[in-house]
C-alpha atoms as a PDB file:
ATOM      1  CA  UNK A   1      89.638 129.003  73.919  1.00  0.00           C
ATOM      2  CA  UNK A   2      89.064 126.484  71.908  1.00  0.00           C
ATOM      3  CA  UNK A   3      86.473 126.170  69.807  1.00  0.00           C
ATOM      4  CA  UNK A   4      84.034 123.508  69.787  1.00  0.00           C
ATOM      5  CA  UNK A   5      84.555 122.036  66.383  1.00  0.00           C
ATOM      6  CA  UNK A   6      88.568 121.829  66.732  1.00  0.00           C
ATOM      7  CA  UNK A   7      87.502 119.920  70.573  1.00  0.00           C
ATOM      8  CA  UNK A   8      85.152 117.680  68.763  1.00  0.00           C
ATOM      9  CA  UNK A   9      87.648 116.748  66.214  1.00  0.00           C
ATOM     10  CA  UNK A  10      90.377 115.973  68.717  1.00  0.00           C
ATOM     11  CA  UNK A  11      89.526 112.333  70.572  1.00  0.00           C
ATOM     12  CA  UNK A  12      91.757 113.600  74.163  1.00  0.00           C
ATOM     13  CA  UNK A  13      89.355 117.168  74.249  1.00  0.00           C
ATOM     14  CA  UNK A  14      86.352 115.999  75.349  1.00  0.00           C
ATOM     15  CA  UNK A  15      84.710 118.406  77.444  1.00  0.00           C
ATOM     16  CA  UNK A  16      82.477 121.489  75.855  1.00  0.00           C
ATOM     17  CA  UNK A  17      81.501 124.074  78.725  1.00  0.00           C
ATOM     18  CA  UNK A  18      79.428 126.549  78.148  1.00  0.00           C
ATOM     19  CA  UNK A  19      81.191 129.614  79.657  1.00  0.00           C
ATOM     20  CA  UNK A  20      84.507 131.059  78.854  1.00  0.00           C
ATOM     21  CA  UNK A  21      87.562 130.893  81.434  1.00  0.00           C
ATOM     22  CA  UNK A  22      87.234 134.413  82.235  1.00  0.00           C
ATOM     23  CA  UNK A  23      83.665 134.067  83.289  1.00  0.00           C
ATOM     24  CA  UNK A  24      84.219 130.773  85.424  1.00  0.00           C
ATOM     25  CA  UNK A  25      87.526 132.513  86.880  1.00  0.00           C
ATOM     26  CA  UNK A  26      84.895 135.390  87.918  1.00  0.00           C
ATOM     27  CA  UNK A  27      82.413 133.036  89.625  1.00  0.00           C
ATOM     28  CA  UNK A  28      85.107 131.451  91.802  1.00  0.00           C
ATOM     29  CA  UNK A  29      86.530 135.016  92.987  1.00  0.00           C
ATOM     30  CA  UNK A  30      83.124 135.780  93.844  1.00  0.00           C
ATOM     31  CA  UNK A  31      82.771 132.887  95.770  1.00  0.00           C
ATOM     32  CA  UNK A  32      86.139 132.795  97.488  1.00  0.00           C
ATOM     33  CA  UNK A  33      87.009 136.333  97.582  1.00  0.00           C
ATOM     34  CA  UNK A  34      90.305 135.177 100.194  1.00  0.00           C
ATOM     35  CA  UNK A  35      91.947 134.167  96.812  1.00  0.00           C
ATOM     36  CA  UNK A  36      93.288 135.756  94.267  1.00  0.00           C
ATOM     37  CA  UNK A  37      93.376 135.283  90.402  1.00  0.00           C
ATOM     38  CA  UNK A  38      96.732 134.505  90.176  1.00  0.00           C
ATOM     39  CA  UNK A  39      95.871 131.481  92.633  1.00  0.00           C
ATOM     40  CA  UNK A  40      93.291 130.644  91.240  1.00  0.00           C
ATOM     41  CA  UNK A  41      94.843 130.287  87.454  1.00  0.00           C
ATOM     42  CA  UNK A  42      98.358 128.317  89.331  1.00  0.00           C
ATOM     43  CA  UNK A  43      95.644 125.822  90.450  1.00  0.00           C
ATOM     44  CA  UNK A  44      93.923 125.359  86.912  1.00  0.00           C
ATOM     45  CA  UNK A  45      96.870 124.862  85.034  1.00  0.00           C
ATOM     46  CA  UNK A  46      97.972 122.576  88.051  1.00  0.00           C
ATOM     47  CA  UNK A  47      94.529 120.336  87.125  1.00  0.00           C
ATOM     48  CA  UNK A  48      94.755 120.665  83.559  1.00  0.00           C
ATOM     49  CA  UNK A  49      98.595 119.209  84.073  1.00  0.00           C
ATOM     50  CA  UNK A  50      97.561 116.643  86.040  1.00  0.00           C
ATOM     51  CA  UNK A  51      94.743 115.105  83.278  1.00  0.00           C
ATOM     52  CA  UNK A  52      97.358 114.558  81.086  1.00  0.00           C
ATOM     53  CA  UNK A  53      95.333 115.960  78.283  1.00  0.00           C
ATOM     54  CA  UNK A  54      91.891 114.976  79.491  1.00  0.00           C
ATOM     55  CA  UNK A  55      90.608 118.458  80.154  1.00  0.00           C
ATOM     56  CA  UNK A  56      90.636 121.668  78.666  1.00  0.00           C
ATOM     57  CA  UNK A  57      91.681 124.709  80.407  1.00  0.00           C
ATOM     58  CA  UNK A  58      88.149 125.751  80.619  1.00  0.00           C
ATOM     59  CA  UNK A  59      86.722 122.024  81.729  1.00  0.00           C
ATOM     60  CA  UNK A  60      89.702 122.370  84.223  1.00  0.00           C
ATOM     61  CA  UNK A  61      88.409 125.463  86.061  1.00  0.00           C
ATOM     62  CA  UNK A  62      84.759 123.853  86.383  1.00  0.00           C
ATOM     63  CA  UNK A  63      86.772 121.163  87.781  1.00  0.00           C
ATOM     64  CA  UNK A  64      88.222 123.057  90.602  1.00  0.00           C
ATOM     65  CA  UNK A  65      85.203 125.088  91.138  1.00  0.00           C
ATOM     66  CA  UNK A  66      83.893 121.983  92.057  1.00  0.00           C
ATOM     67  CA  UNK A  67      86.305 120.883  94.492  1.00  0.00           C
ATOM     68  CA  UNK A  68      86.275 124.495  96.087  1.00  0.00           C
ATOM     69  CA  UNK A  69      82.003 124.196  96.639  1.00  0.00           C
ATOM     70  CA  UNK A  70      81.169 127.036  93.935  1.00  0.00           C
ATOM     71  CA  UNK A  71      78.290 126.168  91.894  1.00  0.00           C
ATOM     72  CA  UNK A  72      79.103 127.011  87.963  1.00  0.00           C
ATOM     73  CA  UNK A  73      75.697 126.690  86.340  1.00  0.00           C
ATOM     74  CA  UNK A  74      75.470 125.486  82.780  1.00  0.00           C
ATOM     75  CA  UNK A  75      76.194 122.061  80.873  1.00  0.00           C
ATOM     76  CA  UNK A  76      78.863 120.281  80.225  1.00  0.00           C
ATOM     77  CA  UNK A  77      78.977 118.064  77.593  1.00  0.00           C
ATOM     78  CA  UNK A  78      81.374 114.945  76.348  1.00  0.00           C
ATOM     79  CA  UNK A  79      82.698 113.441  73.575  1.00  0.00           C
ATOM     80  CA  UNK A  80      84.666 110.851  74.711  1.00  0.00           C
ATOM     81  CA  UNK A  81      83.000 107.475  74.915  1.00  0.00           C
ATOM     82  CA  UNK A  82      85.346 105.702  78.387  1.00  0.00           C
ATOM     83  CA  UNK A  83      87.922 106.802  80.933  1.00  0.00           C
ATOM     84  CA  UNK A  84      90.025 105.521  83.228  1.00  0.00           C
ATOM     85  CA  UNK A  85      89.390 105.617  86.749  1.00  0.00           C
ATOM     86  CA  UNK A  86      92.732 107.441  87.588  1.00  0.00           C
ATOM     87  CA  UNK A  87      91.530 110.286  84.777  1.00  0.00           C
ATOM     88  CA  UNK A  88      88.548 111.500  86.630  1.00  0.00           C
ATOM     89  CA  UNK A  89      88.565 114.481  87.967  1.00  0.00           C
ATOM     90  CA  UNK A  90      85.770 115.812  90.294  1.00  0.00           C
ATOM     91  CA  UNK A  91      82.841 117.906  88.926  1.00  0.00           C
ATOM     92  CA  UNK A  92      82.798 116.022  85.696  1.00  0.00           C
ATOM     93  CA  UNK A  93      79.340 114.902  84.679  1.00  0.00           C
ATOM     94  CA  UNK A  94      77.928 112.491  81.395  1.00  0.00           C
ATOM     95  CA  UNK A  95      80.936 110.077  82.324  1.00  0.00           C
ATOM     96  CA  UNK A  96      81.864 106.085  81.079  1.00  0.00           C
ATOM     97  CA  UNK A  97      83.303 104.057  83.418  1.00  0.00           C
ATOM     98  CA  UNK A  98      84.187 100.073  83.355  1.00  0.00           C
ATOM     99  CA  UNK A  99      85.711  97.914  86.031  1.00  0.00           C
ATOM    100  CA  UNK A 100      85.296  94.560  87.787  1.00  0.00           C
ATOM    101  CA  UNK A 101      83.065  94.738  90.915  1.00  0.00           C
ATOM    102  CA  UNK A 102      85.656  94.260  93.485  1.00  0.00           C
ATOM    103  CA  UNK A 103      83.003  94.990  96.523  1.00  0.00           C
ATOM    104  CA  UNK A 104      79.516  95.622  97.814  1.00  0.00           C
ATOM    105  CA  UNK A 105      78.010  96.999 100.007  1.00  0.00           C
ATOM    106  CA  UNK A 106      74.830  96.385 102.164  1.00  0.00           C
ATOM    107  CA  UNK A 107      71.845  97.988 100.979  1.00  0.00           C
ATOM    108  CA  UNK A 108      71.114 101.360 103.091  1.00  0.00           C
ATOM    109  CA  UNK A 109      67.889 102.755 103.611  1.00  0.00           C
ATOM    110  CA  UNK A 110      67.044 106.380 104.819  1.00  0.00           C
ATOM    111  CA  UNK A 111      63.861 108.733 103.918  1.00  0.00           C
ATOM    112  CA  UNK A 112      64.406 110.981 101.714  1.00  0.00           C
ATOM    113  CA  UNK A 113      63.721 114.965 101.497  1.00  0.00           C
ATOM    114  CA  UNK A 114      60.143 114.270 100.340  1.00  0.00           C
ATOM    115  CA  UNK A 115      59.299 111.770 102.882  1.00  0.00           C
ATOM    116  CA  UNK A 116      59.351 108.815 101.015  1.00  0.00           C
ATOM    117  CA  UNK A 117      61.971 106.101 101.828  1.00  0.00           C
ATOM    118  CA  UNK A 118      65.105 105.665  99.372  1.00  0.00           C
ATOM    119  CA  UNK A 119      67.549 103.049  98.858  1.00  0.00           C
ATOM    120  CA  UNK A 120      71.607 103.338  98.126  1.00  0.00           C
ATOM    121  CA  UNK A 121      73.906 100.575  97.847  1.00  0.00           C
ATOM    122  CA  UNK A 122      77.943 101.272  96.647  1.00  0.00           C
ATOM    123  CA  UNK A 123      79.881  99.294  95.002  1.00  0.00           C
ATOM    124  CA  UNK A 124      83.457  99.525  94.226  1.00  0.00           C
ATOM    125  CA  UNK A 125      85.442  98.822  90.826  1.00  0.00           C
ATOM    126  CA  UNK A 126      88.703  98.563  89.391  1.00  0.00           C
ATOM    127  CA  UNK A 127      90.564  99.064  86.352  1.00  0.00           C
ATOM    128  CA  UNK A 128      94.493  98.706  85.875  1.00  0.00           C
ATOM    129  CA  UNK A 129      94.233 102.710  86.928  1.00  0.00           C
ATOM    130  CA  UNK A 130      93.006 102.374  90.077  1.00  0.00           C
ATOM    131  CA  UNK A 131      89.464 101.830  91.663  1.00  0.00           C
ATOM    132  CA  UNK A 132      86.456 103.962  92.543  1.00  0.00           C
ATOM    133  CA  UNK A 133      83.195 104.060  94.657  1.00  0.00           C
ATOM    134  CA  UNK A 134      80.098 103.921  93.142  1.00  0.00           C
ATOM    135  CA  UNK A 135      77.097 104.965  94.596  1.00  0.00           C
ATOM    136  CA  UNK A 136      73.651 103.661  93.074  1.00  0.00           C
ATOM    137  CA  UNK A 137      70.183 105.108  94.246  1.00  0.00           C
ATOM    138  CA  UNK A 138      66.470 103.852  94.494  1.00  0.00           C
ATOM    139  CA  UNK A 139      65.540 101.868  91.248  1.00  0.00           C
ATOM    140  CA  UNK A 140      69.064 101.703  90.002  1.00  0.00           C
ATOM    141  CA  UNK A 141      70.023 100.348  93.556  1.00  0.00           C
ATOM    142  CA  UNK A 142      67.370  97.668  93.779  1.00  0.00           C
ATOM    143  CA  UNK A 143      67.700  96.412  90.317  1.00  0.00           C
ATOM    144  CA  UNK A 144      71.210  94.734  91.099  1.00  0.00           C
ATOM    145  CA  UNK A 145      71.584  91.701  92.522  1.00  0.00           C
ATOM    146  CA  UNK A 146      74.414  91.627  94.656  1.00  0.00           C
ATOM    147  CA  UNK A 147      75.502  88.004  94.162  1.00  0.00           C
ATOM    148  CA  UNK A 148      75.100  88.627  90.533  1.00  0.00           C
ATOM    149  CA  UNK A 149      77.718  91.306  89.960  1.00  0.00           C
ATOM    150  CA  UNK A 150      80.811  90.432  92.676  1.00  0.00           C
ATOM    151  CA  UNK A 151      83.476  89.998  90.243  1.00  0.00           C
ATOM    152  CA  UNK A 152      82.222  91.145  86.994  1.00  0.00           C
ATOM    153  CA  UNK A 153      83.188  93.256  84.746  1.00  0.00           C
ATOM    154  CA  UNK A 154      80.579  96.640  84.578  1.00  0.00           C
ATOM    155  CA  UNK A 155      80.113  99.514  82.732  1.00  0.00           C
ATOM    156  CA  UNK A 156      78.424 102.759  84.252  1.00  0.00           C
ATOM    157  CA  UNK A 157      76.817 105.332  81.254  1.00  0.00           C
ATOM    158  CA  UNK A 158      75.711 108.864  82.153  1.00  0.00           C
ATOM    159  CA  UNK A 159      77.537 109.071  85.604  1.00  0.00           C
ATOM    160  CA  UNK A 160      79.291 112.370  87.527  1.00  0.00           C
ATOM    161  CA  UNK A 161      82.108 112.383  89.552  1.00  0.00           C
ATOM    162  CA  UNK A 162      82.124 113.983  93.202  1.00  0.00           C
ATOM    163  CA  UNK A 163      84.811 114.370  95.725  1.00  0.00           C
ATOM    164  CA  UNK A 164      83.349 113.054  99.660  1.00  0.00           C
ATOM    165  CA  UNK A 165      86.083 112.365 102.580  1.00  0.00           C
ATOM    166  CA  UNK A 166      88.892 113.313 100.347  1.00  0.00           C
ATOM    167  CA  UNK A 167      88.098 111.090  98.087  1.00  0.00           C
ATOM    168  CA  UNK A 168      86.618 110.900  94.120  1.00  0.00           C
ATOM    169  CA  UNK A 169      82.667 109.010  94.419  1.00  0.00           C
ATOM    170  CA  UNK A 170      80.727 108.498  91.107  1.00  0.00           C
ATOM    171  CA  UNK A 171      77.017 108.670  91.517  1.00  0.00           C
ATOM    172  CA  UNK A 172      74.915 106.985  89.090  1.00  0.00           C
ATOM    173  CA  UNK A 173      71.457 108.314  88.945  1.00  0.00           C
ATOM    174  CA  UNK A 174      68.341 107.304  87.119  1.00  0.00           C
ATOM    175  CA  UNK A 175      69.365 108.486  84.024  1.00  0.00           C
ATOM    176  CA  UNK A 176      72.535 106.599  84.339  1.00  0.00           C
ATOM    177  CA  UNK A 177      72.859 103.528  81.842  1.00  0.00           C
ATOM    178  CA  UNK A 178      74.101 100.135  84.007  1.00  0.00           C
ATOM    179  CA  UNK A 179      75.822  96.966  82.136  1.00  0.00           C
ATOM    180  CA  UNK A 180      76.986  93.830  83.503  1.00  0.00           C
ATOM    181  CA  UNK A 181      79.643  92.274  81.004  1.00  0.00           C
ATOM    182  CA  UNK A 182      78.568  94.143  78.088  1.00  0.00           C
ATOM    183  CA  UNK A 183      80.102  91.714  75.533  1.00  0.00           C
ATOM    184  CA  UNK A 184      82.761  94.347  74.002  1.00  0.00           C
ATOM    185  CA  UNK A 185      84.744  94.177  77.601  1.00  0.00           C
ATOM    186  CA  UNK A 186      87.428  91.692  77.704  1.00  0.00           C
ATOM    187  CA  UNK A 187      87.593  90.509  81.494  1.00  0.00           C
ATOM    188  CA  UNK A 188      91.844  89.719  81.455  1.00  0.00           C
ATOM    189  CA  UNK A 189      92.136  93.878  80.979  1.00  0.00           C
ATOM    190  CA  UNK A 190      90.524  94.686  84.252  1.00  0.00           C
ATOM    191  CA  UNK A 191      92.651  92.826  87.366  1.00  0.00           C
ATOM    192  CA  UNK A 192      91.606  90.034  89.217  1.00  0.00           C
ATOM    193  CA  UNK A 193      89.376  90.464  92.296  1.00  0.00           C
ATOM    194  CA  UNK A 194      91.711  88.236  94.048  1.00  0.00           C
ATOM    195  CA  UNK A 195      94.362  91.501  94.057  1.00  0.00           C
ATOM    196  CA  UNK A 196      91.786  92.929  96.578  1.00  0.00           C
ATOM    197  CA  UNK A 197      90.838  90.218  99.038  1.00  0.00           C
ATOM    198  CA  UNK A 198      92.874  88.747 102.425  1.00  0.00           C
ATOM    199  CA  UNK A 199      94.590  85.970 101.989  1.00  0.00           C
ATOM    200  CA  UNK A 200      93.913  83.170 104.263  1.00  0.00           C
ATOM    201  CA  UNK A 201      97.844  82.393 104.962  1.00  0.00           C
ATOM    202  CA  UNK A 202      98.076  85.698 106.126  1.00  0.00           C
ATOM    203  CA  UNK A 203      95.335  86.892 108.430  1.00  0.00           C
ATOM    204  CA  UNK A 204      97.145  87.348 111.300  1.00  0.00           C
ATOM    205  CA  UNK A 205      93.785  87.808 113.765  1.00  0.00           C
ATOM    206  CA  UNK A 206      94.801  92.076 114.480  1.00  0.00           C
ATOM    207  CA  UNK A 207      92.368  92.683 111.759  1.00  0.00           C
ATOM    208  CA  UNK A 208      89.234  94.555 112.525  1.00  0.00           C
ATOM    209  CA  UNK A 209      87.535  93.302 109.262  1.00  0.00           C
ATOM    210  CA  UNK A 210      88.561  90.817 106.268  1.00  0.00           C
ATOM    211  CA  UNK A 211      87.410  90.215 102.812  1.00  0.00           C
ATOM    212  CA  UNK A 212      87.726  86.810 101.429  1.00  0.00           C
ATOM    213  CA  UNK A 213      87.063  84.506  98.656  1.00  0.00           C
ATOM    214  CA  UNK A 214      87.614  80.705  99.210  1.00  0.00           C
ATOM    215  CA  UNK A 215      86.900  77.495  97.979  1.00  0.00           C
ATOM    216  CA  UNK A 216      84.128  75.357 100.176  1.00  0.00           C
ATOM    217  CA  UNK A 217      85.981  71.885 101.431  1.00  0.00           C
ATOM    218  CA  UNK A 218      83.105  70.847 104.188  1.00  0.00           C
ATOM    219  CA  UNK A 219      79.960  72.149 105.464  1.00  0.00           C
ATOM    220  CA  UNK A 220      78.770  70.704 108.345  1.00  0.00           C
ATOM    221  CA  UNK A 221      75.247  70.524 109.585  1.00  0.00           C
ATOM    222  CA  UNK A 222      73.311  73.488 111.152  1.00  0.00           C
ATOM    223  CA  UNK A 223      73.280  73.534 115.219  1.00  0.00           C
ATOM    224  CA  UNK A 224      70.592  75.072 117.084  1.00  0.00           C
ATOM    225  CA  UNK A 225      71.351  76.437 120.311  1.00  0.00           C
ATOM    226  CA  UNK A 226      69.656  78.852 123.234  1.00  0.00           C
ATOM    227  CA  UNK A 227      71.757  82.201 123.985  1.00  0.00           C
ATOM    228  CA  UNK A 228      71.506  83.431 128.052  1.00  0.00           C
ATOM    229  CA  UNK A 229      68.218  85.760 127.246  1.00  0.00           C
ATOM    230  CA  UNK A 230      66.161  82.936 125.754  1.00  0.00           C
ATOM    231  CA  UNK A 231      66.295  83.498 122.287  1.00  0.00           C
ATOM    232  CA  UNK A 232      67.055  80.683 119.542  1.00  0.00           C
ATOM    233  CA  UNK A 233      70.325  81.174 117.728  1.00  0.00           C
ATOM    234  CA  UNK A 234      72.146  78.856 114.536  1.00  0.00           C
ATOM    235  CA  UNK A 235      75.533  78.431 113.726  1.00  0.00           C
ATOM    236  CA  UNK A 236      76.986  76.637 111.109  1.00  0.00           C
ATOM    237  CA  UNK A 237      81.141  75.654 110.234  1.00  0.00           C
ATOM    238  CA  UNK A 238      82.483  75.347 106.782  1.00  0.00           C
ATOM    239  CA  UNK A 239      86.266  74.669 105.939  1.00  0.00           C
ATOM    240  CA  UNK A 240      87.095  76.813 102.845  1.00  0.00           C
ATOM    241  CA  UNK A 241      90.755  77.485 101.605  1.00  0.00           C
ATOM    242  CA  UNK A 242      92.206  79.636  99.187  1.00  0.00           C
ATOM    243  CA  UNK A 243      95.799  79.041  97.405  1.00  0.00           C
ATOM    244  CA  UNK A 244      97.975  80.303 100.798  1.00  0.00           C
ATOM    245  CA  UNK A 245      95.800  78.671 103.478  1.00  0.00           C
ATOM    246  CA  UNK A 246      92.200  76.881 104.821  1.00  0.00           C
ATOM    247  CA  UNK A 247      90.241  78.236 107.861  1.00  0.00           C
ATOM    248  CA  UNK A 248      87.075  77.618 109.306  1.00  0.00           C
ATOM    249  CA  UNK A 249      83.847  80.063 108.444  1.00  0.00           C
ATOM    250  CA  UNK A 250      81.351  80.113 111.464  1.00  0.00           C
ATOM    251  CA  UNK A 251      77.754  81.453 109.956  1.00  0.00           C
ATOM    252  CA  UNK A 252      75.724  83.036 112.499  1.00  0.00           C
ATOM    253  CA  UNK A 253      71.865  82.709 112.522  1.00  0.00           C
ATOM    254  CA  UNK A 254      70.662  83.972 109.518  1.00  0.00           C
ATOM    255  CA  UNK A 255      73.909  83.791 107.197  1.00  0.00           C
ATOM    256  CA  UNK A 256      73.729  80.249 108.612  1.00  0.00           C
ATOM    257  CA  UNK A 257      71.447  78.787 105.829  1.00  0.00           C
ATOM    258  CA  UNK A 258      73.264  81.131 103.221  1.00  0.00           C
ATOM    259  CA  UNK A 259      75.673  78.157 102.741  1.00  0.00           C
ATOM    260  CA  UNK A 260      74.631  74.459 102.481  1.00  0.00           C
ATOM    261  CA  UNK A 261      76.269  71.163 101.801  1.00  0.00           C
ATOM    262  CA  UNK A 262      75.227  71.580  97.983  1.00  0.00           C
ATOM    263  CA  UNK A 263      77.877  74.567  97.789  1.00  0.00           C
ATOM    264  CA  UNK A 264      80.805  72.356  98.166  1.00  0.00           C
ATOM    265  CA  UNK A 265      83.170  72.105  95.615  1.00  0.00           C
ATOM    266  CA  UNK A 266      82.181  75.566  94.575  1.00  0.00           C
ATOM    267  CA  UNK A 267      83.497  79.169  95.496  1.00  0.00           C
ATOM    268  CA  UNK A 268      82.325  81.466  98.235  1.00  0.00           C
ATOM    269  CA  UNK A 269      82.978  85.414  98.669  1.00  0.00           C
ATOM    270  CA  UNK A 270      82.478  86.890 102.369  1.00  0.00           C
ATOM    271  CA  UNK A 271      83.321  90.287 102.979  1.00  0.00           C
ATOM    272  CA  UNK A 272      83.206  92.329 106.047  1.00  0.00           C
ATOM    273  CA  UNK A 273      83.692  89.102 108.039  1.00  0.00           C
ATOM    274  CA  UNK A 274      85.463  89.504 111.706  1.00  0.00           C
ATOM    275  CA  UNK A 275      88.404  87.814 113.062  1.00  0.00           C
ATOM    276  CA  UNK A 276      88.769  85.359 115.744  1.00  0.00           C
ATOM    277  CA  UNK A 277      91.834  83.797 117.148  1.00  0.00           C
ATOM    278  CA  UNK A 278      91.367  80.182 118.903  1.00  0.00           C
ATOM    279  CA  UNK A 279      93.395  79.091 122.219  1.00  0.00           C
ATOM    280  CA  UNK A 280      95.524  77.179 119.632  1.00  0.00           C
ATOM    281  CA  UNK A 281      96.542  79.880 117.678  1.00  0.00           C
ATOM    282  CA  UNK A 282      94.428  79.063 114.646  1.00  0.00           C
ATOM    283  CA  UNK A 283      92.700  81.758 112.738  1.00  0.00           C
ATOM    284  CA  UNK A 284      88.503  81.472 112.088  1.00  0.00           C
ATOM    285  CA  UNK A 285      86.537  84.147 110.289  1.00  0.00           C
ATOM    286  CA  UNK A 286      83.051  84.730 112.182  1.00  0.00           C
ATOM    287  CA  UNK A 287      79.777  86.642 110.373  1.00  0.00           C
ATOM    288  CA  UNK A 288      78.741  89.605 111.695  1.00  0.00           C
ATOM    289  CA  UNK A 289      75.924  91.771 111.722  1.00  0.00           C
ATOM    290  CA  UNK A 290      77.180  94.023 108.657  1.00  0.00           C
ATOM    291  CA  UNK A 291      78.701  90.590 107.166  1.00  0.00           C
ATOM    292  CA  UNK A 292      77.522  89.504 103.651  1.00  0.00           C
ATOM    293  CA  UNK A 293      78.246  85.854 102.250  1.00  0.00           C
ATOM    294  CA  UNK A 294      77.634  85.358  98.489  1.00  0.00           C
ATOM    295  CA  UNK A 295      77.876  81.699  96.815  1.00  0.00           C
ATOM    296  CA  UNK A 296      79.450  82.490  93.121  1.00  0.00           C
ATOM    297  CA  UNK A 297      78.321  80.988  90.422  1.00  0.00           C
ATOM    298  CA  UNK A 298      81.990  80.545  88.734  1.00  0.00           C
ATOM    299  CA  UNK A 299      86.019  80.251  90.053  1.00  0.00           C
ATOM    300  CA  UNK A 300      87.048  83.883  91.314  1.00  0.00           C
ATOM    301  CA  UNK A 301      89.269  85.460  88.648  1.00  0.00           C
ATOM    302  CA  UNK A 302      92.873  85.650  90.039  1.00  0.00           C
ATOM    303  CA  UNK A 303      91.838  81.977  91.954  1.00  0.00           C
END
């Protein structure tokens, strides 16, 4: 193994665990006595392969212990300061990771273990590696401001890496460190958000869900209106285009004041909108009940 000065000294060894291979090879028998050590080691060197020089051996095996739901006890600690979204590798912990906020979710409430209610909100980034899922808790959760962070470049401190639905999650807890366009980020290195949106020219109406960004041409006023059970409901049209097509928005009740005749000229981001095709074949993107409309402050990068 080696040892922890040589790791230190070399910038691509950055994990340190605190038990030898043999002992973590142990815990994982013990665990999943179906498999055998010969297995076990094929799949380790398989990981450690695969990281390209990210992991040690050792790191690699607390990797896959992970993935296979056995609990290694003991820290792990790192030396190296970033990585890149396609070099993580579940049941790493005390990771760096930048990217442009390519999506947000809506804030989710539930109550948690001790009674008290909690908050989560994800949001997904991307680097020219690939993109992740991030999920933020509580505090860390309610400090961001959705509209705020669509589309800019972040850095996540102090984060672990988890595999859920066959996919790679980080979770950022409170002792995660949060920073929106720390100044030593250059924003042309991470791609544009625009490489993860639909294009207006070619929503084709099949779609059970689009996520757009579009310039605001017209808003027209606010009409009030009584639905069949009595209650009041608002709707409101704007004509927004992007560089392959225009389409009408319809805002429904609340989302209907969200936009205003002072946003045009300016850009608009709407994600988890629904589709609707008219008698005349034309395409218009309605709000719906998960549907969240952010004004930006500044042209969409890739616009």
């Amino acid at each position: 193994m080696l040892s922890k000065a040589l790791i230190l000294l070399s910038f691509s060894e950055f994990l340190v665990p605190n038990m030898t291979l043999e002992e973590i090879i142990q815990k994982i028998l013990s665990a999943r006595p179906e498999m055998t050590r010969k297995e076990i080691m094929k799949m380790i060197e398989l990981k450690e392969k695969s990281a390209k020089g990210f992991l040690t051996r050792e790191s690699a095996a607390i990797s896959l212990a992970a993935e296979l739901g056995v609990p290694i006890e003991g820290s792990i600690r790192f030396f190296r300061r970033e990585m890149s979204i396609k070099d993580l590798v579940s049941g790493l912990s005390n990771v760096t990771v930048s990217g442009r906020v390519i999506y947000i979710s809506p804030i989710k409430k539930f109550i948690r273990r001790d009674g008290k209610e909690g908050v989560k909100i994800s949001v997904h980034i991307a680097d020219e590696t690939g993109t992740i899922k991030a999920n933020l808790w509580n505090d860390k959760a309610l400090s961001l401001k959705p509209e705020n962070i669509l589309d800019k470049t972040i850095r996540l401190s102090h984060v672990s890496v988890r595999r859920a639905g066959g996919k790679l999650e980080l979770n950022v807890s409170d002792r995660s460190k949060v920073e929106i366009e720390p100044e030593d980020l250059k924003k042309k290195d991470y791609p544009p958000i625009t490489n993860f949106m639909n294009k207006i020219g070619e929503i084709t109406g099949d779609e059970k869900s689009v996520n757009i960004v579009g310039f605001v041409r017209k808003v027209y006023p606010i009409v009030v209106f009584k639905r069949q059970d009595g209650n009041e409901g608002r709707v409101r049209r704007v004509e927004i285009n992007d560089q392959t097509g225009e389409t009408m928005l319809i805002l429904w009740d609340d989302l209907a004041s969200v936009i205003s005749e002072n946003h045009v000229g300016k850009y608009v981001a709407i994600l988890r909108a629904g589709v609707k095709q008219r008698f005349d074949g034309r395409i218009e993107i309605h709000t719906k009940n998960q549907t969240s409309v952010f004004p930006l402050a500044r042209k969409p990068s890739g616009f």
